[in-house]
C-alpha atoms as a PDB file:
ATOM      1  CA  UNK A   1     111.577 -57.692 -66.366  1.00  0.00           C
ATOM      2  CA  UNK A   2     115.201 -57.399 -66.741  1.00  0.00           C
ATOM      3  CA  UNK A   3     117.762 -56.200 -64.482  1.00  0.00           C
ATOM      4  CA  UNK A   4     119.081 -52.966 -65.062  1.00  0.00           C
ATOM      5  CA  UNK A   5     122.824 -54.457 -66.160  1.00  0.00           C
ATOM      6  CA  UNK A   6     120.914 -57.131 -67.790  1.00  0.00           C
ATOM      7  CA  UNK A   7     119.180 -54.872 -70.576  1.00  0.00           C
ATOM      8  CA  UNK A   8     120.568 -54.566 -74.001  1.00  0.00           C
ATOM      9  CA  UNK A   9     121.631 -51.381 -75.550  1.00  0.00           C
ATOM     10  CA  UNK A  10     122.833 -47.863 -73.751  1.00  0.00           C
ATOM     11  CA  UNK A  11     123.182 -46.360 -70.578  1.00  0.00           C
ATOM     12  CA  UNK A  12     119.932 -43.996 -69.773  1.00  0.00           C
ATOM     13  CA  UNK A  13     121.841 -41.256 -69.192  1.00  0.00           C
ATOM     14  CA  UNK A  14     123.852 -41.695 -72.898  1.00  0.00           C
ATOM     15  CA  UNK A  15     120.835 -42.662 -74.848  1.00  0.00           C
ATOM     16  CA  UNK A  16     118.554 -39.632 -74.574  1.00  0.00           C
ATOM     17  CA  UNK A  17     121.995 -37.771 -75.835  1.00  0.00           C
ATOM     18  CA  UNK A  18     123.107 -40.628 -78.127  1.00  0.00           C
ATOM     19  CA  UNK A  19     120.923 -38.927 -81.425  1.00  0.00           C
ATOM     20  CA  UNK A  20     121.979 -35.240 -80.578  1.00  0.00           C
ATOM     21  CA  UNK A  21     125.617 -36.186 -80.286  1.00  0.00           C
ATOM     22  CA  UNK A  22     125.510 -37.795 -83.678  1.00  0.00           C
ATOM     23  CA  UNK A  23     123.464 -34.969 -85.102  1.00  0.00           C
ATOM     24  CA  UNK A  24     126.468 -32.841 -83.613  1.00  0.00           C
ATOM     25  CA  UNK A  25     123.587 -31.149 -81.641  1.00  0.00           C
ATOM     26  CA  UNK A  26     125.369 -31.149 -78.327  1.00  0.00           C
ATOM     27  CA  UNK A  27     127.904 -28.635 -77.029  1.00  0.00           C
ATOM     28  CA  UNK A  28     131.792 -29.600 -76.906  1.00  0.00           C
ATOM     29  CA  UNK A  29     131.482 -30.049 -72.788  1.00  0.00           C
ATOM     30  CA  UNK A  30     128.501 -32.538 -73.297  1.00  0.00           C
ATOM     31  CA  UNK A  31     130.303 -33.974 -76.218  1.00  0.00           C
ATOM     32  CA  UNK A  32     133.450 -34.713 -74.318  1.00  0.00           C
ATOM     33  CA  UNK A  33     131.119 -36.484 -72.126  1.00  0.00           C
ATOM     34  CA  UNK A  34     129.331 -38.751 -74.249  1.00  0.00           C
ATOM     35  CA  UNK A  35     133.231 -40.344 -75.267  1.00  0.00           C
ATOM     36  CA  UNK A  36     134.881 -40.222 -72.064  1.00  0.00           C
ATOM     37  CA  UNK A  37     131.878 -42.368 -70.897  1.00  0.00           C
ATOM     38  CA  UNK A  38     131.942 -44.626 -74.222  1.00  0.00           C
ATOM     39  CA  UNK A  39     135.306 -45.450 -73.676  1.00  0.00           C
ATOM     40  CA  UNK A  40     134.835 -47.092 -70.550  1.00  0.00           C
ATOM     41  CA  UNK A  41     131.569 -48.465 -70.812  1.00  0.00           C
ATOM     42  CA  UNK A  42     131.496 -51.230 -73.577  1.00  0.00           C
ATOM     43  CA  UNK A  43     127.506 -51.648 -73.618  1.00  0.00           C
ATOM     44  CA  UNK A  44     127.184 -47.529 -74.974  1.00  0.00           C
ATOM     45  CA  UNK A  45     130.590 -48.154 -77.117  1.00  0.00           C
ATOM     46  CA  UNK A  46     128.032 -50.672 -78.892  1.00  0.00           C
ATOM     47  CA  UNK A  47     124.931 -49.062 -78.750  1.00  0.00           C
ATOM     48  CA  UNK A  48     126.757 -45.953 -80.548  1.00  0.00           C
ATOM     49  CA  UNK A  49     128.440 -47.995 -83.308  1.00  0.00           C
ATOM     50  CA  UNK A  50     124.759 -49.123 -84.214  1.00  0.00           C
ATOM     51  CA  UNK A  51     123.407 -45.880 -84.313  1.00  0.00           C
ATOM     52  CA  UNK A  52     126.298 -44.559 -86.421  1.00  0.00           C
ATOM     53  CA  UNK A  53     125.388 -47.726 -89.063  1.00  0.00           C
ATOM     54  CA  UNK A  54     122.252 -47.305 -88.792  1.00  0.00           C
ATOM     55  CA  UNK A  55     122.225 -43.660 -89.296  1.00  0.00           C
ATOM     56  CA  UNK A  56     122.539 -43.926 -93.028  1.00  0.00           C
ATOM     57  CA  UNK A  57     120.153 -46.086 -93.339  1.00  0.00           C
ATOM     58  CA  UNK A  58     117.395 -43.998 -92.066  1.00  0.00           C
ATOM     59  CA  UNK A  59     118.308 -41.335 -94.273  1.00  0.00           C
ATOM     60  CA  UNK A  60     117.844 -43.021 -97.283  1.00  0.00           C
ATOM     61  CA  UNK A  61     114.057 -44.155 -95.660  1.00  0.00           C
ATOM     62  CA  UNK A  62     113.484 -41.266 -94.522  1.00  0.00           C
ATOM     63  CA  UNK A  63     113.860 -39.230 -98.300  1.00  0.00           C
ATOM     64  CA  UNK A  64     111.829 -41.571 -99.807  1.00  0.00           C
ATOM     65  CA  UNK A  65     108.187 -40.498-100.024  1.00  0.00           C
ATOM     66  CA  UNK A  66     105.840 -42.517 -97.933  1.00  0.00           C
ATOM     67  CA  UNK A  67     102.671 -44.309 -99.691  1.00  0.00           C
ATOM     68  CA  UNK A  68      99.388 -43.229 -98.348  1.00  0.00           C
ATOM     69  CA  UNK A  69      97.853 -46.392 -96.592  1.00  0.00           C
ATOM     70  CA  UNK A  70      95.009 -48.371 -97.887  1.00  0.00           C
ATOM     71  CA  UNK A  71      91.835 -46.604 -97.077  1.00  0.00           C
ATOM     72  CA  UNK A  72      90.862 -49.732 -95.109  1.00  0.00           C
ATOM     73  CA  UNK A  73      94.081 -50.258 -93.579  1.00  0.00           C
ATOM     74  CA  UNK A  74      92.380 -49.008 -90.058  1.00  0.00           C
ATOM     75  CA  UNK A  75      89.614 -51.047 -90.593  1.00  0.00           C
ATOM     76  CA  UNK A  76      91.825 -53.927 -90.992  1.00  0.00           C
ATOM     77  CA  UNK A  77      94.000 -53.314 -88.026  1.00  0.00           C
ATOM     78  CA  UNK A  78      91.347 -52.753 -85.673  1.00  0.00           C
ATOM     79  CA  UNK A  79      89.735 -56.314 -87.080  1.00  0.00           C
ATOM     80  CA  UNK A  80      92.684 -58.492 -86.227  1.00  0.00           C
ATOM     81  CA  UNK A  81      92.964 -56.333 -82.523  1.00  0.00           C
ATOM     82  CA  UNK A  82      89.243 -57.433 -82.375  1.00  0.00           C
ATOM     83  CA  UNK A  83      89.937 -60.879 -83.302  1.00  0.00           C
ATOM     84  CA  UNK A  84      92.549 -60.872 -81.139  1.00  0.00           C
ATOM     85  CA  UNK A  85      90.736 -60.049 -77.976  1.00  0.00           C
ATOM     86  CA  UNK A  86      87.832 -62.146 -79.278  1.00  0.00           C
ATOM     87  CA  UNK A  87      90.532 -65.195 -79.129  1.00  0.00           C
ATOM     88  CA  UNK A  88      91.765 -64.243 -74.975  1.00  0.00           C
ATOM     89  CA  UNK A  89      88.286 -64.194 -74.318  1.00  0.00           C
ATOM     90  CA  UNK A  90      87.558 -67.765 -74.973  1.00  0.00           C
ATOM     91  CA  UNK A  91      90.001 -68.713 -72.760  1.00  0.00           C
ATOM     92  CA  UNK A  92      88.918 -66.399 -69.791  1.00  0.00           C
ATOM     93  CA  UNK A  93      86.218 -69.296 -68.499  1.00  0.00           C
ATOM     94  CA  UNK A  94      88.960 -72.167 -68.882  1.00  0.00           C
ATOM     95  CA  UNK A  95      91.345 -70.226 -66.981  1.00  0.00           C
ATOM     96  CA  UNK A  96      88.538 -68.988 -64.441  1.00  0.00           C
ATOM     97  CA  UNK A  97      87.772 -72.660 -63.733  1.00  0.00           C
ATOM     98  CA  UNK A  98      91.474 -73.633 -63.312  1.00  0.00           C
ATOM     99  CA  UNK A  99      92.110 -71.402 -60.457  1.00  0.00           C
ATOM    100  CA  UNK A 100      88.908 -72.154 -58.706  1.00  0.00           C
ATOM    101  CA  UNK A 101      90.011 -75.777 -59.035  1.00  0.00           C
ATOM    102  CA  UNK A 102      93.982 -74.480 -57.749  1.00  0.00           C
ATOM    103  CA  UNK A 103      91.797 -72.548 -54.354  1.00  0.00           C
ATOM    104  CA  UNK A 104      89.517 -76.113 -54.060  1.00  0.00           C
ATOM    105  CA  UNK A 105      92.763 -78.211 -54.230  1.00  0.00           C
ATOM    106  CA  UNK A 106      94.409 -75.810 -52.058  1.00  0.00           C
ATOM    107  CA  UNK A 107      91.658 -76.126 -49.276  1.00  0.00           C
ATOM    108  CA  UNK A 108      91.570 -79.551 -49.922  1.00  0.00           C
ATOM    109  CA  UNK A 109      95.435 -79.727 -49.200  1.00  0.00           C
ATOM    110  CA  UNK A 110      94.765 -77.704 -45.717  1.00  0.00           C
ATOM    111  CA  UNK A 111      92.333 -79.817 -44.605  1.00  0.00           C
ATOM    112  CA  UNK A 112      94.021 -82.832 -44.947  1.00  0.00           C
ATOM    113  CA  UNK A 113      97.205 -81.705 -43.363  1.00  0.00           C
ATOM    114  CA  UNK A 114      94.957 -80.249 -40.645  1.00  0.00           C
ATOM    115  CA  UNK A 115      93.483 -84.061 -40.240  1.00  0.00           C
ATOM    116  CA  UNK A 116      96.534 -85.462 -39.932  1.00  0.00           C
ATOM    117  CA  UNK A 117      98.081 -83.694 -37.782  1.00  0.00           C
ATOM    118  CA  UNK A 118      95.283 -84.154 -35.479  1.00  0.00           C
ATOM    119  CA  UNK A 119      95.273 -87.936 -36.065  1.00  0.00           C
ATOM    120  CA  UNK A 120      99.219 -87.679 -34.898  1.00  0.00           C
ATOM    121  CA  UNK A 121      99.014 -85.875 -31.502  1.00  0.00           C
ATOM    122  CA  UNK A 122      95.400 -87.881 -30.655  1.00  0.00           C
ATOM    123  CA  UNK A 123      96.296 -90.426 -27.570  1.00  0.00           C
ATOM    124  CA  UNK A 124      97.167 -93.678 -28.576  1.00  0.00           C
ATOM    125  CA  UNK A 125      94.613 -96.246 -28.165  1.00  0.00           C
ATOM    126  CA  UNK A 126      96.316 -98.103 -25.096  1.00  0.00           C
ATOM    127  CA  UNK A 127      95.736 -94.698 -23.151  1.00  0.00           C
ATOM    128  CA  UNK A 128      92.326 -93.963 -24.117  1.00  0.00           C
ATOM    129  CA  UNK A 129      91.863 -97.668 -22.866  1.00  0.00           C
ATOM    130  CA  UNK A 130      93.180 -97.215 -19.829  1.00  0.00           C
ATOM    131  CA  UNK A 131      91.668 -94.016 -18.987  1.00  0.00           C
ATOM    132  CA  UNK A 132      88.199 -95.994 -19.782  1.00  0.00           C
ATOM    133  CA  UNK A 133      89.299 -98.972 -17.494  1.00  0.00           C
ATOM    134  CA  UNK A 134      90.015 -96.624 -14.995  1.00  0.00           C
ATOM    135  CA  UNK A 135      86.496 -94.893 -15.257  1.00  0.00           C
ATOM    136  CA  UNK A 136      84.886 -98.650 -15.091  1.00  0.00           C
ATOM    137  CA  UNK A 137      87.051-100.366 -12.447  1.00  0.00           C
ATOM    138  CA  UNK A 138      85.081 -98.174 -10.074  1.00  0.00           C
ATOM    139  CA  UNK A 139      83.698-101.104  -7.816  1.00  0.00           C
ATOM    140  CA  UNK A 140      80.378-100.419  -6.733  1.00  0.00           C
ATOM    141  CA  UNK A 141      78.910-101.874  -3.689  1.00  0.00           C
ATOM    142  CA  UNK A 142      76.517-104.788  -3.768  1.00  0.00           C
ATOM    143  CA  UNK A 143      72.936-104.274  -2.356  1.00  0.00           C
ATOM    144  CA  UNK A 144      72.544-106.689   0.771  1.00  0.00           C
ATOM    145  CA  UNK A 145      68.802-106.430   0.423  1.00  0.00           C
ATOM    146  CA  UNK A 146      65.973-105.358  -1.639  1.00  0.00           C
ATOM    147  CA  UNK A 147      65.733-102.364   0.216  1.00  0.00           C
ATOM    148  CA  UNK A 148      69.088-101.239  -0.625  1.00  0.00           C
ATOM    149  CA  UNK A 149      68.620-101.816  -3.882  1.00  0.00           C
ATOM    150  CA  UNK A 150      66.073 -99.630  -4.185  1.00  0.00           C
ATOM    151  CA  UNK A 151      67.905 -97.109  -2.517  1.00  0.00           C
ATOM    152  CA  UNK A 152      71.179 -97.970  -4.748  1.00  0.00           C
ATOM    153  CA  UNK A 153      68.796 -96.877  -7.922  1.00  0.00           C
ATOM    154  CA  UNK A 154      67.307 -93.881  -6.199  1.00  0.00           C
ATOM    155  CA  UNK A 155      70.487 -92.212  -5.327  1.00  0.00           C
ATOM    156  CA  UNK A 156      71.674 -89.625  -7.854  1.00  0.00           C
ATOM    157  CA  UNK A 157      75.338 -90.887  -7.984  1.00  0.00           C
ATOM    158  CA  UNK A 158      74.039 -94.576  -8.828  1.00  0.00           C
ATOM    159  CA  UNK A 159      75.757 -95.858  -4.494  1.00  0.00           C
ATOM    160  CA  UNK A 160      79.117 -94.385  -5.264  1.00  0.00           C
END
């Protein structure tokens, strides 16, 4: 989600060695490291000053004993995850429905555009007129006699 500059806290390669060089578990070459690279970056400069005030802290929780949890503390827990998951499941159809109806209005959109641009490169009416007057304007000959008027009808191309 974030960029890699963009992320709070250490470097990667400082803060899998960040607890060992405050435990004084690192050698003097890795040591000499870990502040050469603290002074110039001010994002680990930070991230170690919080571990160094925070170290303290955690030894005070950590000598303290730790309760033993309710016996139904599981049984609670996995109750609110269930309720939970019970609560994204009522929205699954409402959100089902709302991207069918994005697709439909999608199509919808398509089709339109589709229409219209076939309205907009149709002929204009004036040609498709002419092109019909042209098709009509044909003259055909007049029959001089019955006879050729049967003849006229009998022909296949109607005289022309």
């Amino acid at each position: 989600m974030f960029a890699k500059q963009d992320r709070p806290g250490a470097c990667s390669a400082l803060e899998a060695r960040l607890e060992d060089y405050l435990g004084g578990r690192l050698d003097s070459r890795e040591s000499a490291e870990v502040e050469v690279h603290t002074r110039s970056c001010p994002r680990c400069a930070a991230a170690l000053e919080t571990a160094r005030a925070s170290a303290p802290l955690l030894a005070v929780l950590s000598a303290r004993p730790v309760p033993a949890p309710n016996p139904f503390f599981v049984t609670r827990v996995m109750a609110a995850i269930r309720g939970e998951q019970r609560e994204s499941e009522v929205w699954k159809p409402v959100e089902r429905a709302a991207w069918r109806l994005c697709w439909i209005a999608a199509a919808v959109v398509l089709i339109l555009t589709g229409f219209m641009l076939r309205v907009e490169t149709a002929p204009p009416v004036s040609a498709q007129q002419s092109q019909i007057q042209a098709l009509v304007s044909v003259p055909m000959p007049q029959p001089g006699s019955q006879d050729d008027t049967y003849l006229l009808v009998a022909s296949d191309d109607n005289g022309r």
